[in-house]
N, C-alpha and C. Protein backbone atom coordinates (compact mmCIF):
# COMPACT_ATOMS: atom_id res chain seq x y z
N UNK A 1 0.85 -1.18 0.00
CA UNK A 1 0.00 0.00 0.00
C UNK A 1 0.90 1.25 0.00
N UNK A 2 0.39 2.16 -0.69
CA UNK A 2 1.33 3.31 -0.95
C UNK A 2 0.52 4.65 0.03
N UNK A 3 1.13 5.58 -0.01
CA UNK A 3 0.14 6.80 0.15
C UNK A 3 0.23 7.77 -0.88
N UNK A 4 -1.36 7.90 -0.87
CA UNK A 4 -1.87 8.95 -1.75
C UNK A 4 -1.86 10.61 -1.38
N UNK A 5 -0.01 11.08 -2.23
CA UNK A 5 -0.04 12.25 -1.61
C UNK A 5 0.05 13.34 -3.02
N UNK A 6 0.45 14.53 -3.11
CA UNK A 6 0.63 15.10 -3.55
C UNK A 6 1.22 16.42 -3.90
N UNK A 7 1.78 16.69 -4.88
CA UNK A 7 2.61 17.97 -4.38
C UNK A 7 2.40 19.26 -4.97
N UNK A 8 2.95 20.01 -4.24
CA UNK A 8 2.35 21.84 -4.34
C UNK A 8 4.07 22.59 -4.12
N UNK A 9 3.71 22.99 -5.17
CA UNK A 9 4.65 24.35 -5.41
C UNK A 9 4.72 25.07 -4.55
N UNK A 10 5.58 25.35 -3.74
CA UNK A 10 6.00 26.85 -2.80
C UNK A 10 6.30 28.24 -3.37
N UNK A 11 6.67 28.02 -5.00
CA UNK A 11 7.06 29.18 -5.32
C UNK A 11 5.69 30.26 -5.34
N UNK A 12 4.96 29.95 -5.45
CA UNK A 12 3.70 31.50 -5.84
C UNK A 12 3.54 31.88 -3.83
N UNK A 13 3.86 30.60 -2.92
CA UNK A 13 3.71 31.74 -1.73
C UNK A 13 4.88 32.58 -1.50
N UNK A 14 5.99 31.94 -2.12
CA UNK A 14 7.29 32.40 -1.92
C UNK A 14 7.34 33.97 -2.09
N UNK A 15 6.68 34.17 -3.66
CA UNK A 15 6.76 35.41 -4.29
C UNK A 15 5.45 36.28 -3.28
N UNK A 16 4.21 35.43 -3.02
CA UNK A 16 3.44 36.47 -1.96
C UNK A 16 3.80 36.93 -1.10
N UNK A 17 5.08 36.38 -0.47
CA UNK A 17 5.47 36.54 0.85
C UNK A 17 6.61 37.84 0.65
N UNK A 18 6.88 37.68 -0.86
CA UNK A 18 8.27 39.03 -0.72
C UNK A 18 6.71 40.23 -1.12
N UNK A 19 5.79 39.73 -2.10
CA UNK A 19 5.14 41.21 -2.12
C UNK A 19 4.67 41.48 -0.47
N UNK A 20 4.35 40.89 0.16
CA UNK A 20 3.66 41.52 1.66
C UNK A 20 5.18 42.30 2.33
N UNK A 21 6.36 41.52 1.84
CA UNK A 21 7.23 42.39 2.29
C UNK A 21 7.68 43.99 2.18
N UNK A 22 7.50 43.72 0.35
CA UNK A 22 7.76 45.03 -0.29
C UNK A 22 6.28 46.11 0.82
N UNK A 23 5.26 45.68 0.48
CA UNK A 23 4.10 46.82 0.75
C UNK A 23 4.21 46.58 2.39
N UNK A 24 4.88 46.22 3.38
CA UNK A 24 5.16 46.45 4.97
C UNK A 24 6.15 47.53 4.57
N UNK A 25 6.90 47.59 3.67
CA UNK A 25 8.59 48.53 3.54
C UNK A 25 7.88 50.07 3.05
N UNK A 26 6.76 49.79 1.67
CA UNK A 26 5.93 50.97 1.30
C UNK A 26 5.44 51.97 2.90
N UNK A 27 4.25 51.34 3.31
CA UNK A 27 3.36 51.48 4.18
C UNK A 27 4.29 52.11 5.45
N UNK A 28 5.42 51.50 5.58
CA UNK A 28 6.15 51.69 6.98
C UNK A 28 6.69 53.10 6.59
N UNK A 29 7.36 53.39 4.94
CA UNK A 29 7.84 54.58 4.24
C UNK A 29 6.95 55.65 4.52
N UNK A 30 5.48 55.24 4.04
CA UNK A 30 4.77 56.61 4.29
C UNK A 30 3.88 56.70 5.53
N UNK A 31 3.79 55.64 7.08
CA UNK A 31 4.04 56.48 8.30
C UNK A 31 4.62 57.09 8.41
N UNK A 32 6.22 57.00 8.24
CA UNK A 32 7.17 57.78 8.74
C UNK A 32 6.80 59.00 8.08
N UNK A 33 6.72 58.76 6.86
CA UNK A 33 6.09 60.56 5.96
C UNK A 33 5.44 61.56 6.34
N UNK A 34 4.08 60.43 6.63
CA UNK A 34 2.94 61.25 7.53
C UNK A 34 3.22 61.49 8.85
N UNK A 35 3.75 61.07 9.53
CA UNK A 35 3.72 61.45 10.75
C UNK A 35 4.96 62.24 11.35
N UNK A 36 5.46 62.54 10.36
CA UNK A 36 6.76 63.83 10.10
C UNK A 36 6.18 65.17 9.61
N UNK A 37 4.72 64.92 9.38
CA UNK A 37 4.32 65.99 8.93
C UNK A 37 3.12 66.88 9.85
N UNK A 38 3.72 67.04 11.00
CA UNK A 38 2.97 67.88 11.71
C UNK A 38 3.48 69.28 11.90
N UNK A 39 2.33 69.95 12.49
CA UNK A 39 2.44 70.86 12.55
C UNK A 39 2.64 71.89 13.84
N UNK A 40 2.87 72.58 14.31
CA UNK A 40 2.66 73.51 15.51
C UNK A 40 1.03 73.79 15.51
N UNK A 41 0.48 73.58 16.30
CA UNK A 41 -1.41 73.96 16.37
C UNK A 41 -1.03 75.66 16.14
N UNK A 42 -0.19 76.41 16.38
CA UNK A 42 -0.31 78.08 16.76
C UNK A 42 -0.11 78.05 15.39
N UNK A 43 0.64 78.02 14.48
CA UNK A 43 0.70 78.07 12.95
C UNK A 43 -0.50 77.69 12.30
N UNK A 44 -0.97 76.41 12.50
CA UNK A 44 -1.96 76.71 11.94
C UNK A 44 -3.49 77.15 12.50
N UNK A 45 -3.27 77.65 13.48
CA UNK A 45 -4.49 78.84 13.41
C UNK A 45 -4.06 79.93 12.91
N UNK A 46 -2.75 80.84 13.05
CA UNK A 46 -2.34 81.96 11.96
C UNK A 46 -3.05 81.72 11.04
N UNK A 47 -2.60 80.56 10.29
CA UNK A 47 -2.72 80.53 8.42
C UNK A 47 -4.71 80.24 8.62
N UNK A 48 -5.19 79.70 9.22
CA UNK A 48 -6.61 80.03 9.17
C UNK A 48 -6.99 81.63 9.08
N UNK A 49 -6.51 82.11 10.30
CA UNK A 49 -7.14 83.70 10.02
C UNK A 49 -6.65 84.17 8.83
N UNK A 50 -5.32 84.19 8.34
CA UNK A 50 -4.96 84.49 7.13
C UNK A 50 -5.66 84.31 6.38
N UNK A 51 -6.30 83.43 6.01
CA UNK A 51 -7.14 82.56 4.90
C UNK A 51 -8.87 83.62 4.40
């Protein structure tokens, strides 16, 4: 008696696993972006009244 097995390619999770990498490296790029981009609250109420 044998067993009835079968086999599966690793390569297509292989390659899913570097894209989830790349877009953690994106995503992590533009926290840092956004959240470098604050402001002083007193500036921007100036530029409101300005407005």
């Amino acid at each position: 008696m044998t067993g009835g097995g079968f086999r599966v390619s690793s390569e297509p999770l292989a390659n899913f696993g570097k894209h989830l990498d790349e877009l953690q490296k994106n995503l992590q790029g533009t926290a840092d972006l956004v959240g470098g981009m604050t402001c002083d609250p007193a500036c921007s109420a100036s530029t409101r009244r300005a407005s």
